[in-house]
Protein backbone atom coordinates (compact mmCIF):
# COMPACT_ATOMS: atom_id res chain seq x y z
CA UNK A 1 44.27 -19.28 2.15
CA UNK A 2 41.35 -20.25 0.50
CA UNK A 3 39.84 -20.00 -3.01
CA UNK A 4 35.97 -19.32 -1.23
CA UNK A 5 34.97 -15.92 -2.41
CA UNK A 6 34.74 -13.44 0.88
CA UNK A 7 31.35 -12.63 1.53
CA UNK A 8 30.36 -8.64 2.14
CA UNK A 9 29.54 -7.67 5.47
CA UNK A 10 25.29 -7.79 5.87
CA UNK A 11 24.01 -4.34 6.37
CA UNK A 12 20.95 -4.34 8.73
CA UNK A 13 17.97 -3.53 7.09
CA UNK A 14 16.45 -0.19 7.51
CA UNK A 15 12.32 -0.39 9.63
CA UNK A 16 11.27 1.04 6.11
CA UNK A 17 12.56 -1.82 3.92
CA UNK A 18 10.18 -4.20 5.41
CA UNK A 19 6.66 -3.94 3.78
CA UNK A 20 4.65 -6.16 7.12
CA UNK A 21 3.56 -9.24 4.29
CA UNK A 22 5.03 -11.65 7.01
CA UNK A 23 6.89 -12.50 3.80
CA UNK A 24 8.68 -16.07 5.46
CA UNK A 25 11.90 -16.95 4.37
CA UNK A 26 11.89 -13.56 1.93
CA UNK A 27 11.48 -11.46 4.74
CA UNK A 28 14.22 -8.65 4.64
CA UNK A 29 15.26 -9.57 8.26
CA UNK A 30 15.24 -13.07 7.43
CA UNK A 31 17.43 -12.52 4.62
CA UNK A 32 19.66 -10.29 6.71
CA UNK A 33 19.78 -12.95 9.43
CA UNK A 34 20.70 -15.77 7.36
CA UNK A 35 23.65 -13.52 5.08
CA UNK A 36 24.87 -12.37 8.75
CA UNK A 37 25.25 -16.06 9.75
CA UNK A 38 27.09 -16.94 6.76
CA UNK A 39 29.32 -13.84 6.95
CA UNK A 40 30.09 -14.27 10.58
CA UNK A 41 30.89 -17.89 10.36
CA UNK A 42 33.21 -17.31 7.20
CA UNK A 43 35.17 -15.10 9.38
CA UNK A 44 35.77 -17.38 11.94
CA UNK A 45 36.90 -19.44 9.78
CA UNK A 46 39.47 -17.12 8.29
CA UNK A 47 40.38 -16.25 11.87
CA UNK A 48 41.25 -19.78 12.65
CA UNK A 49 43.25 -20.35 9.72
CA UNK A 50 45.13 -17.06 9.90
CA UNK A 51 45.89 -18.01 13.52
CA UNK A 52 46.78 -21.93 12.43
CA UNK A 53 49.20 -20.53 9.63
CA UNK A 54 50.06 -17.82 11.98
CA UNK A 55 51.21 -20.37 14.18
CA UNK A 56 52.97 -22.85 12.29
């Protein structure tokens, strides 16, 4: 196990959240996109481990 804080699962952003500024990198999506990256990639990892301890 590890001492890495799980993340919370990204909720999609709703059409309304987005105000249309082409905000960049503080775009909702964006921000949604990049948390749902991290998320899905930590639980790989803790997939992989649980299967490595699982296994040994």
């Amino acid at each position: 196990m590890t001492d890495e804080p799980l993340l919370p699962e990204p909720v999609p952003p709703e059409d309304w959240e987005c105000c249309g500024s082409e905000c960049g990198d503080a775009c909702i999506y964006e921000i949604y996109a990049r948390e749902k990256i991290a998320y899905e990639a930590q639980q790989k990892r803790l997939r992989e481990q649980e299967e490595k301890d699982g296994g040994a």
